[in-house]
Structure formats: C-alpha cells, structure tokens
PDB file of N, CA and C in Angstrom:
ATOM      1  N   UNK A   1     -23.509  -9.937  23.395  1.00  0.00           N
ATOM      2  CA  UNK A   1     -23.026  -9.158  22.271  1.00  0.00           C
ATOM      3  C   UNK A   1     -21.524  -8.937  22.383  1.00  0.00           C
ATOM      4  N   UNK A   2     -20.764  -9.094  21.526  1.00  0.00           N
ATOM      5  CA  UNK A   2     -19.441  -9.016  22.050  1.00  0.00           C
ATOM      6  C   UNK A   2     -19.213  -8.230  20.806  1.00  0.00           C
ATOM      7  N   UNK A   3     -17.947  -7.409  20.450  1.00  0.00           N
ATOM      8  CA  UNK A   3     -17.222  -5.959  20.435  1.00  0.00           C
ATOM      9  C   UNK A   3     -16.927  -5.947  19.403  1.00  0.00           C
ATOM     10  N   UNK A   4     -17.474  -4.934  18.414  1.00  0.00           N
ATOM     11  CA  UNK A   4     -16.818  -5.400  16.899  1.00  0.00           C
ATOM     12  C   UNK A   4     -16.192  -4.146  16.524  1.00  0.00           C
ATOM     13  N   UNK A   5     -15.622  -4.691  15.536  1.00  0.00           N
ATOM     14  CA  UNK A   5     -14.140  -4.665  15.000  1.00  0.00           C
ATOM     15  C   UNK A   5     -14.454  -2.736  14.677  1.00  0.00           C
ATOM     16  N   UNK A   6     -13.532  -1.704  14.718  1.00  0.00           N
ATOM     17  CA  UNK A   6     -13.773  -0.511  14.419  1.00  0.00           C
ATOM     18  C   UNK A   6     -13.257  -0.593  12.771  1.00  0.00           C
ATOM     19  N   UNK A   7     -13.754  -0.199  12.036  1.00  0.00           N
ATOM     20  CA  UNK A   7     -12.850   0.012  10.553  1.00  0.00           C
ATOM     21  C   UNK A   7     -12.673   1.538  10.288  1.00  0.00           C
ATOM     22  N   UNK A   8     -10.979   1.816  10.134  1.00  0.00           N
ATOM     23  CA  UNK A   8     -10.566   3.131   9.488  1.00  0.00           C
ATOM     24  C   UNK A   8     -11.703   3.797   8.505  1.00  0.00           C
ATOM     25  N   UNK A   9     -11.642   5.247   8.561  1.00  0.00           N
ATOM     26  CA  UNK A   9     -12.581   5.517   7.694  1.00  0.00           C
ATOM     27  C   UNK A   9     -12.112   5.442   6.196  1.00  0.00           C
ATOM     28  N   UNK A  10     -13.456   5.201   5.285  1.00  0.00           N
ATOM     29  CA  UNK A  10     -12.955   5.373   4.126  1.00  0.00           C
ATOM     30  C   UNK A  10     -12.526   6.550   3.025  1.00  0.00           C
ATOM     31  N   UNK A  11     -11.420   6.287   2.907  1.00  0.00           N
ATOM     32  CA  UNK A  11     -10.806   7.540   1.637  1.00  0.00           C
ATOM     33  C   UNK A  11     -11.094   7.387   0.498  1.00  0.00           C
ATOM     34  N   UNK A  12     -11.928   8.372   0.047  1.00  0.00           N
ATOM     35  CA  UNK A  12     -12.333   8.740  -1.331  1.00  0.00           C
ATOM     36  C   UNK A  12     -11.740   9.008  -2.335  1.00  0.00           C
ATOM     37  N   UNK A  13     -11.861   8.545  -3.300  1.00  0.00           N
ATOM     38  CA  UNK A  13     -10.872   8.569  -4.579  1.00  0.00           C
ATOM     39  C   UNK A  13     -10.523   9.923  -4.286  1.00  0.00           C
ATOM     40  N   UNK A  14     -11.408  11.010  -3.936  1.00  0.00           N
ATOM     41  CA  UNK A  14     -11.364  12.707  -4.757  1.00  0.00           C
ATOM     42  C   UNK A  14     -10.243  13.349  -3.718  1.00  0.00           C
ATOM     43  N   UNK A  15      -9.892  12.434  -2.243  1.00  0.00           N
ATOM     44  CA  UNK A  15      -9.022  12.257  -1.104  1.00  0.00           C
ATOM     45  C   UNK A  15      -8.449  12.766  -1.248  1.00  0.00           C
ATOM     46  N   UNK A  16      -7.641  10.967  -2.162  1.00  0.00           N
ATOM     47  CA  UNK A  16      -6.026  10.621  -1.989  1.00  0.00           C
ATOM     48  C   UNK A  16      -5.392  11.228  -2.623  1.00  0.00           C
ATOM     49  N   UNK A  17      -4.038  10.816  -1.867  1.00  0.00           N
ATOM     50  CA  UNK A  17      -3.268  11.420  -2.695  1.00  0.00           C
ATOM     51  C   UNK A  17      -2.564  10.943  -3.819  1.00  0.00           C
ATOM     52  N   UNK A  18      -2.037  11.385  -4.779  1.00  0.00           N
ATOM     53  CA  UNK A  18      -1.156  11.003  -6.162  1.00  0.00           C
ATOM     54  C   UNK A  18      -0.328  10.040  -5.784  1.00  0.00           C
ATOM     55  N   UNK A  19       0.458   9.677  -4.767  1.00  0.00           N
ATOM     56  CA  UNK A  19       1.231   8.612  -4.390  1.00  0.00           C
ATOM     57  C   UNK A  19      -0.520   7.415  -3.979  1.00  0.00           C
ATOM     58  N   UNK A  20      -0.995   7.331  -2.804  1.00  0.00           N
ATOM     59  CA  UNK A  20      -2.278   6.612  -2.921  1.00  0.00           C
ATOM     60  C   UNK A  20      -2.487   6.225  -4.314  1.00  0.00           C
ATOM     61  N   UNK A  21      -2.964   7.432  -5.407  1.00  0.00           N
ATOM     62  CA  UNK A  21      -3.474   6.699  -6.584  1.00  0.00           C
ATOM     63  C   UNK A  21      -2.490   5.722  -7.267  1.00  0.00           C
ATOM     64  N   UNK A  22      -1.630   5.947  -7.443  1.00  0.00           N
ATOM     65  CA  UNK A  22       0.158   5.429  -7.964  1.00  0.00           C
ATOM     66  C   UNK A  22      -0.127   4.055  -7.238  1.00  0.00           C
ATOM     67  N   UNK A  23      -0.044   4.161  -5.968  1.00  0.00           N
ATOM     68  CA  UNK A  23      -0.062   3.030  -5.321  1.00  0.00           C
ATOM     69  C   UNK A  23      -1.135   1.809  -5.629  1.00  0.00           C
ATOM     70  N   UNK A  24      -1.987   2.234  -5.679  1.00  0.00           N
ATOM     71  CA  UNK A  24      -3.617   1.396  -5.848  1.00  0.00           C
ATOM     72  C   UNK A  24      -3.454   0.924  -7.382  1.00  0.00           C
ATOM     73  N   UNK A  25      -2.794   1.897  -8.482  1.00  0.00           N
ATOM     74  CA  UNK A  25      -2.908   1.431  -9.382  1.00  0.00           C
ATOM     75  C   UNK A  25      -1.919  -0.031  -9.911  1.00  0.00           C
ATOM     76  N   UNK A  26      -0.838   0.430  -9.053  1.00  0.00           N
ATOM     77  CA  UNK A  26       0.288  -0.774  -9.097  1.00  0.00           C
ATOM     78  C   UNK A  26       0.113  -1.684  -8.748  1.00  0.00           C
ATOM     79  N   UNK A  27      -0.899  -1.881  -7.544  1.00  0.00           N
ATOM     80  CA  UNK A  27      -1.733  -2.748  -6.972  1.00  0.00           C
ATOM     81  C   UNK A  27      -2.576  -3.735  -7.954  1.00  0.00           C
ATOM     82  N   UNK A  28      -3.222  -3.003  -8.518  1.00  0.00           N
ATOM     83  CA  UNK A  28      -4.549  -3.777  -9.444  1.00  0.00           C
ATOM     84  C   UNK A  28      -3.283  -4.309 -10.124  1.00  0.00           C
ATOM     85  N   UNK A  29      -2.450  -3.614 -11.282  1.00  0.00           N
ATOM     86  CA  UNK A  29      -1.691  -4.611 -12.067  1.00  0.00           C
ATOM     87  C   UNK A  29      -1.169  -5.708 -11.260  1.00  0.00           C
ATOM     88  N   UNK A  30      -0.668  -5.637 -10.087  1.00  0.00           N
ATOM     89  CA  UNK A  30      -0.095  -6.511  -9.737  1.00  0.00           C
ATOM     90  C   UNK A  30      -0.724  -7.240  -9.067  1.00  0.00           C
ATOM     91  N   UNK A  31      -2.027  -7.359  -8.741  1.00  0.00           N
ATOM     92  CA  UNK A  31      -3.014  -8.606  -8.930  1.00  0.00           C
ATOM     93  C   UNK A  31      -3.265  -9.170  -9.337  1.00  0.00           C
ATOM     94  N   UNK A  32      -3.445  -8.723 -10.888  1.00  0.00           N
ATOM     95  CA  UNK A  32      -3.988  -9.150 -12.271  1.00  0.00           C
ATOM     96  C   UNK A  32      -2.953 -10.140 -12.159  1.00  0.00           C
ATOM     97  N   UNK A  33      -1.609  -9.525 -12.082  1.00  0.00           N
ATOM     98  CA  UNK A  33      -0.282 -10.525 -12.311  1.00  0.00           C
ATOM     99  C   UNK A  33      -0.137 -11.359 -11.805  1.00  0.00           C
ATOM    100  N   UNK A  34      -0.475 -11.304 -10.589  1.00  0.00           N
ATOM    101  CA  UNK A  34      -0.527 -12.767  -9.777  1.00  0.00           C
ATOM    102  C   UNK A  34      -2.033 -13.405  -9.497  1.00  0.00           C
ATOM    103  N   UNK A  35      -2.898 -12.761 -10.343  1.00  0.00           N
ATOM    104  CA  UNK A  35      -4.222 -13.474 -10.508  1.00  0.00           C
ATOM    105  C   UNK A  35      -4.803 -13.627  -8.562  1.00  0.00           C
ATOM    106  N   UNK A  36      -5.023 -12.702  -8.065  1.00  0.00           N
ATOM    107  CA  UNK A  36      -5.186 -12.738  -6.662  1.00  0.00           C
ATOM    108  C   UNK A  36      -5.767 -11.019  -6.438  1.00  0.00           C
ATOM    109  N   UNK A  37      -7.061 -11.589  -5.996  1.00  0.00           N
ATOM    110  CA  UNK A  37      -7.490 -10.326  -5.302  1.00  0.00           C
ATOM    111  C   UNK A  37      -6.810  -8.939  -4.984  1.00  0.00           C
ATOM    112  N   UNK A  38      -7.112  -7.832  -5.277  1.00  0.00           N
ATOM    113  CA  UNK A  38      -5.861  -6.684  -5.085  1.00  0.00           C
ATOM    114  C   UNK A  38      -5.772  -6.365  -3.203  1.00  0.00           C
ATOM    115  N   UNK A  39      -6.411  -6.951  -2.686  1.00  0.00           N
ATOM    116  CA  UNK A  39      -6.350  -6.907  -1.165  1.00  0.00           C
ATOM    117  C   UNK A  39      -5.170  -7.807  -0.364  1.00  0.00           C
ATOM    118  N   UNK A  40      -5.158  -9.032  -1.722  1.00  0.00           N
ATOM    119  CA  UNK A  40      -4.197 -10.289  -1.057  1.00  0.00           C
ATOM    120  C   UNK A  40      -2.702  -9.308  -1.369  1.00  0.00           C
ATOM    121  N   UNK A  41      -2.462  -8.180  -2.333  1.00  0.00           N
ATOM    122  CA  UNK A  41      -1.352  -7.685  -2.284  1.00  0.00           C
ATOM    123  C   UNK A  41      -1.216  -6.800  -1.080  1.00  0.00           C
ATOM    124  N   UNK A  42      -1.946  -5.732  -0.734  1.00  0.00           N
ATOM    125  CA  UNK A  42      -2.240  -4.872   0.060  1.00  0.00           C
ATOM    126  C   UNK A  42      -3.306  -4.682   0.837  1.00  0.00           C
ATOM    127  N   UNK A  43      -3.286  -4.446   1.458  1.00  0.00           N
ATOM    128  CA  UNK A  43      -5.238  -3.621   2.044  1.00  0.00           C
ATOM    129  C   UNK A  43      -5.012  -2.130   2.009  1.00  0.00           C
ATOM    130  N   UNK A  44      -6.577  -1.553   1.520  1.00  0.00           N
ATOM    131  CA  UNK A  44      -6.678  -0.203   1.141  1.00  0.00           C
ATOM    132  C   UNK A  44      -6.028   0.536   2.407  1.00  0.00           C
ATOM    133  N   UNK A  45      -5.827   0.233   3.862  1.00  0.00           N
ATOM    134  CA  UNK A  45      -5.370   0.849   5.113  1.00  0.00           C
ATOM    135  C   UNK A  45      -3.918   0.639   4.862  1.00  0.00           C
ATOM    136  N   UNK A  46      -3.614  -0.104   4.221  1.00  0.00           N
ATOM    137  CA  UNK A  46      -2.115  -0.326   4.273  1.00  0.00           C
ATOM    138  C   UNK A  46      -1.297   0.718   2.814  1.00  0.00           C
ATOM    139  N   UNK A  47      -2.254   0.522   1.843  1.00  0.00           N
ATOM    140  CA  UNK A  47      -1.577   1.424   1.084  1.00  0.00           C
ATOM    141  C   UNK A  47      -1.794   2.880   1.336  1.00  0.00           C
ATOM    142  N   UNK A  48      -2.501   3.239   2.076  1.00  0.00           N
ATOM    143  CA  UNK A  48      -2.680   4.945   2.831  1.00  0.00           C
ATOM    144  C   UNK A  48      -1.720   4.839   3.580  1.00  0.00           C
ATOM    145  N   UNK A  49      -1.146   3.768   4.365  1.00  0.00           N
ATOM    146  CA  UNK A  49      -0.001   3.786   5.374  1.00  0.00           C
ATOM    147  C   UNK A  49       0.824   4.395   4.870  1.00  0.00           C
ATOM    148  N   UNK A  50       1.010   3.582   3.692  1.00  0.00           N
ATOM    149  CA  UNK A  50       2.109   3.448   2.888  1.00  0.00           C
ATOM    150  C   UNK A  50       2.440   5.085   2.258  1.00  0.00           C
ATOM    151  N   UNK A  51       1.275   5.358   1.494  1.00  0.00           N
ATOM    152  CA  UNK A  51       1.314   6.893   1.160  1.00  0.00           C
ATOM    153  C   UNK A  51       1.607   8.173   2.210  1.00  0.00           C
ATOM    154  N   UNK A  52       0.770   7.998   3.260  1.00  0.00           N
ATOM    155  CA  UNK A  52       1.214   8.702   4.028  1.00  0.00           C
ATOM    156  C   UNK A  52       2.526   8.673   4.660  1.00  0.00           C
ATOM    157  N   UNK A  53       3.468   7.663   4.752  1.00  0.00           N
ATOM    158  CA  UNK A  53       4.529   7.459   5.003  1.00  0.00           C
ATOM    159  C   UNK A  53       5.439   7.807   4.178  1.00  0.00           C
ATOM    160  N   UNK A  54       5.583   7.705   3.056  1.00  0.00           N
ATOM    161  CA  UNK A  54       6.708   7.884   1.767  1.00  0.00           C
ATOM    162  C   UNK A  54       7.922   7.205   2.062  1.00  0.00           C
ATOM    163  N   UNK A  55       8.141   5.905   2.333  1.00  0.00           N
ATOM    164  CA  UNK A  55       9.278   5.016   2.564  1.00  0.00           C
ATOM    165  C   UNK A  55       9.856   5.249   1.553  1.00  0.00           C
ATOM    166  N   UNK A  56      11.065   5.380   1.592  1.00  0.00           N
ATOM    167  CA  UNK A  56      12.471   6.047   0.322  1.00  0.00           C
ATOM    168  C   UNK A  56      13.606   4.345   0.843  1.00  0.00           C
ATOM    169  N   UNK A  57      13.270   3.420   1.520  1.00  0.00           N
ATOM    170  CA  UNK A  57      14.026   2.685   1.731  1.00  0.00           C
ATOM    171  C   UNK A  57      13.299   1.377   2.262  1.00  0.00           C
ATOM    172  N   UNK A  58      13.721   0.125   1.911  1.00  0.00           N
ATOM    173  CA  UNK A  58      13.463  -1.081   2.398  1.00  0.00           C
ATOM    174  C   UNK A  58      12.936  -1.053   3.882  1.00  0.00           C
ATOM    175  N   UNK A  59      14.271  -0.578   4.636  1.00  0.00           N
ATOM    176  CA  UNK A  59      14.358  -0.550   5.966  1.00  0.00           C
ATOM    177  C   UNK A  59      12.878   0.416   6.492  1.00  0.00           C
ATOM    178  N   UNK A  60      12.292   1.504   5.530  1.00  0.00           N
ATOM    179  CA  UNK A  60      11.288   2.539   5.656  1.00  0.00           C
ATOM    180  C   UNK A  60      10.090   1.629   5.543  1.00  0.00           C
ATOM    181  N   UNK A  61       9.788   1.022   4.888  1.00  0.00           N
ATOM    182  CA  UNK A  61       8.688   0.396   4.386  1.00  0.00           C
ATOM    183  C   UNK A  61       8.292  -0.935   5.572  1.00  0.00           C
ATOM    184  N   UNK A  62       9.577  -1.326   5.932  1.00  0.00           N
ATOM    185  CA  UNK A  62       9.138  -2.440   6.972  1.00  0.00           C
ATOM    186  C   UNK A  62       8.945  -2.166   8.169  1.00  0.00           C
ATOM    187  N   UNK A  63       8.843  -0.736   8.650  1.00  0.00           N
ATOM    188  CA  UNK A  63       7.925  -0.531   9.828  1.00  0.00           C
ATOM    189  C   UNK A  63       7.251   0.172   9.288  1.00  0.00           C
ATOM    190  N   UNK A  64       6.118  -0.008   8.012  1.00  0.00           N
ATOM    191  CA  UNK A  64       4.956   0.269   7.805  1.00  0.00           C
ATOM    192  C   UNK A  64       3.886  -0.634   8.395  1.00  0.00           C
ATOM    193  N   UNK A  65       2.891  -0.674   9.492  1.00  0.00           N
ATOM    194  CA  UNK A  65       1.948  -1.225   9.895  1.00  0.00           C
ATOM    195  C   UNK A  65       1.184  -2.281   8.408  1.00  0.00           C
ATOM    196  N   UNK A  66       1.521  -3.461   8.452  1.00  0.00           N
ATOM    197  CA  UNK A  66       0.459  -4.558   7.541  1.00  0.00           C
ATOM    198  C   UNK A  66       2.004  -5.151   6.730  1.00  0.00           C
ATOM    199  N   UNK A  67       3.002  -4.313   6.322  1.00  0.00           N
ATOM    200  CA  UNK A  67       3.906  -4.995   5.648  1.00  0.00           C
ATOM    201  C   UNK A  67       5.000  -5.782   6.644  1.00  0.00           C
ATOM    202  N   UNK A  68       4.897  -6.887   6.209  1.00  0.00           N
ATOM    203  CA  UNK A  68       5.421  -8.247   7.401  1.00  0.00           C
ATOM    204  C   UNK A  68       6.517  -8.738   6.201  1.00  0.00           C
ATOM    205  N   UNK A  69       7.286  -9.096   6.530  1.00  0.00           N
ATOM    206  CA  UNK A  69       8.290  -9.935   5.743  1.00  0.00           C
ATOM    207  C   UNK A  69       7.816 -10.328   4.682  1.00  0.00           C
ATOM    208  N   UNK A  70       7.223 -11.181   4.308  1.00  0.00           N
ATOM    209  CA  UNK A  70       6.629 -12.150   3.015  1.00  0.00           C
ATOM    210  C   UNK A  70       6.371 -10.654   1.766  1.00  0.00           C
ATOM    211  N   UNK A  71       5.828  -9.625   2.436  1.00  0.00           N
ATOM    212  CA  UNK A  71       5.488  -8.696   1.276  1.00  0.00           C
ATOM    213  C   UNK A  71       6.177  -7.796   1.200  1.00  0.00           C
ATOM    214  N   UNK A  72       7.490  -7.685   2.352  1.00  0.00           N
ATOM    215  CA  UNK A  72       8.494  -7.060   1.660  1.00  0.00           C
ATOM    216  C   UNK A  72       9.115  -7.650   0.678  1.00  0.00           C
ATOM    217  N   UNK A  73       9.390  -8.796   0.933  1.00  0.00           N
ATOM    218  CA  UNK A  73      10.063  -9.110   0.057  1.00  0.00           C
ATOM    219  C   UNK A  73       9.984  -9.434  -1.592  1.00  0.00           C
ATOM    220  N   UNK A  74       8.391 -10.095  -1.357  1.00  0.00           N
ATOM    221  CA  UNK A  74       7.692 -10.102  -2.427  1.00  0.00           C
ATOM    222  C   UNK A  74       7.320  -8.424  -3.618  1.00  0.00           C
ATOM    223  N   UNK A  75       6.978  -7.776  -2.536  1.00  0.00           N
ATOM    224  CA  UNK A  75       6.631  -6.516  -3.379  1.00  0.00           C
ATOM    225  C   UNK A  75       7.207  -5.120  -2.632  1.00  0.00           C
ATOM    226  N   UNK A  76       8.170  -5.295  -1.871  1.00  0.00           N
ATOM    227  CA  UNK A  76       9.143  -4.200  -1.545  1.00  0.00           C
ATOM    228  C   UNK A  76       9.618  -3.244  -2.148  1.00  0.00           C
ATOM    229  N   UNK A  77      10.695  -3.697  -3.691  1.00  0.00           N
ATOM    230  CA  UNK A  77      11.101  -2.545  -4.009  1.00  0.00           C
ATOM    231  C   UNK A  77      10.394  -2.348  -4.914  1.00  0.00           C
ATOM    232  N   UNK A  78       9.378  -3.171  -5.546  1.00  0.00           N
ATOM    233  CA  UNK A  78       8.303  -2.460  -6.731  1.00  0.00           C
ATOM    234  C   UNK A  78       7.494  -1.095  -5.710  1.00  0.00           C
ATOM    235  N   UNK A  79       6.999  -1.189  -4.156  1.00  0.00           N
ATOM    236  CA  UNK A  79       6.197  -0.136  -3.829  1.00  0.00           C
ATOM    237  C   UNK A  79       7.265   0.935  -3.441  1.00  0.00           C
ATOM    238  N   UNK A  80       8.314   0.603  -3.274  1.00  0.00           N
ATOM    239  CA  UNK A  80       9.611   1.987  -3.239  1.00  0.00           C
ATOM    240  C   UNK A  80       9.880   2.316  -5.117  1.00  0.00           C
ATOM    241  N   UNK A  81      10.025   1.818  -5.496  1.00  0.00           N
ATOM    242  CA  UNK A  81       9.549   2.237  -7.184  1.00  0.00           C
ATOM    243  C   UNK A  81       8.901   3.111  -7.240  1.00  0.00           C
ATOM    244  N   UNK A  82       7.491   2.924  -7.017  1.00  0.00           N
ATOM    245  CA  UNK A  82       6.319   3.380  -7.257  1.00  0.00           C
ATOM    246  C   UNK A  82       6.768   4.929  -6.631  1.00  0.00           C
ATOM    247  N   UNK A  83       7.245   4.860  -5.735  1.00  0.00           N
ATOM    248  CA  UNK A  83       7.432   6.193  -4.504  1.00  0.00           C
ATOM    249  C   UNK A  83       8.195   6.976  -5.250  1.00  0.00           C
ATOM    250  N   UNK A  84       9.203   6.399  -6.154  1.00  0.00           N
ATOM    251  CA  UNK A  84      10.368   7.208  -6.907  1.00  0.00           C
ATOM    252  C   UNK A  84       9.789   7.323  -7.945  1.00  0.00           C
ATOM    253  N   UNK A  85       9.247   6.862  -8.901  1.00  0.00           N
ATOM    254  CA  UNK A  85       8.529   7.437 -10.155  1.00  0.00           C
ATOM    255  C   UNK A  85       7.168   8.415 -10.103  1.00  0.00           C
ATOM    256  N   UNK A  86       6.914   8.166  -8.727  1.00  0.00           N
ATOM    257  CA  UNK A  86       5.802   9.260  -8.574  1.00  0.00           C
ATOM    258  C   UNK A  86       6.002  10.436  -8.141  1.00  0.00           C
ATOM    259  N   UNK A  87       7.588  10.998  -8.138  1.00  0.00           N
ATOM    260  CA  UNK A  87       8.359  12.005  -7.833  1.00  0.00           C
ATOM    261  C   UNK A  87       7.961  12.114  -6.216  1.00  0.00           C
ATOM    262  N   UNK A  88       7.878  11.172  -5.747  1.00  0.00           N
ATOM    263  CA  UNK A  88       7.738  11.806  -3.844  1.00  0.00           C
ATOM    264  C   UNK A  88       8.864  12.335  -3.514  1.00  0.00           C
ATOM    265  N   UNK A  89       8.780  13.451  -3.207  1.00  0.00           N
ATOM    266  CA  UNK A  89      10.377  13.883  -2.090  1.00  0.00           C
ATOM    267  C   UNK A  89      10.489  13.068  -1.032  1.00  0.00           C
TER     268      UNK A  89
END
C-alpha cells in the first residue's frame, strides 16, 4: 500500500471570502475564454492562496504557492485586478 496524497480541506461557498468569490468568478470567465477547464487557470487551493494572501503586486503574487511563471504572466495582473476592484486593502 503506498501513501496517498492528503487533500486541503474543502471551502464552502458559505466560507469564502468576497475576494475567493471575485476570484473563482474571474476564473470561470476566464476559462470560458480560453475554452479550458477552470482548474487549468487555477486550482481551488491556489485561489484560497491567493485570497488569503491579497497580493497588491506582481512581485506579491509570485511567491504565491501554484503560481509559477507561465501564469503569472499569463493571468497576473488580471488576478491583481481582481484584488483592486474587489476593494481589498
């Protein structure tokens, strides 16, 4: 038997928070947009990262755990967007 994988617990819509929802929702559009699973943009652990973090800067967002180069760059300042229109301090 060998060792399986632990998965974060899951956060409930009734959870998250307003940045989370903001986030998830920008997500789906921007799946739709690139016609790709809303996971291939993010994973649900990564956009809680993300929320719980409140990156106000490029440099903030890329030591978020899951965001690697390719999706900063790709979807960087749309999820610092998201952070500023969702009034995060």
């Amino acid at each position: 038997p060998g060792a399986r994988a632990v998965r974060p617990p899951r956060v409930e819509p009734a959870d998250r928070s307003p940045l989370s929802n903001a986030l998830r929702a920008w997500r789906t559009a921007r799946a739709r947009t690139d016609a790709v699973a809303p996971f291939i943009v993010f994973h649900d652990s990564v956009i809680e990262a993300i929320a719980e973090r409140r990156p106000r800067s490029i440099a903030e967002l890329r030591r978020v755990p899951g965001v690697g180069p390719t999706k900063l760059d790709r979807y960087g300042l749309e999820v610092i967007g998201v952070g500023v229109r969702d009034g995060q301090p």
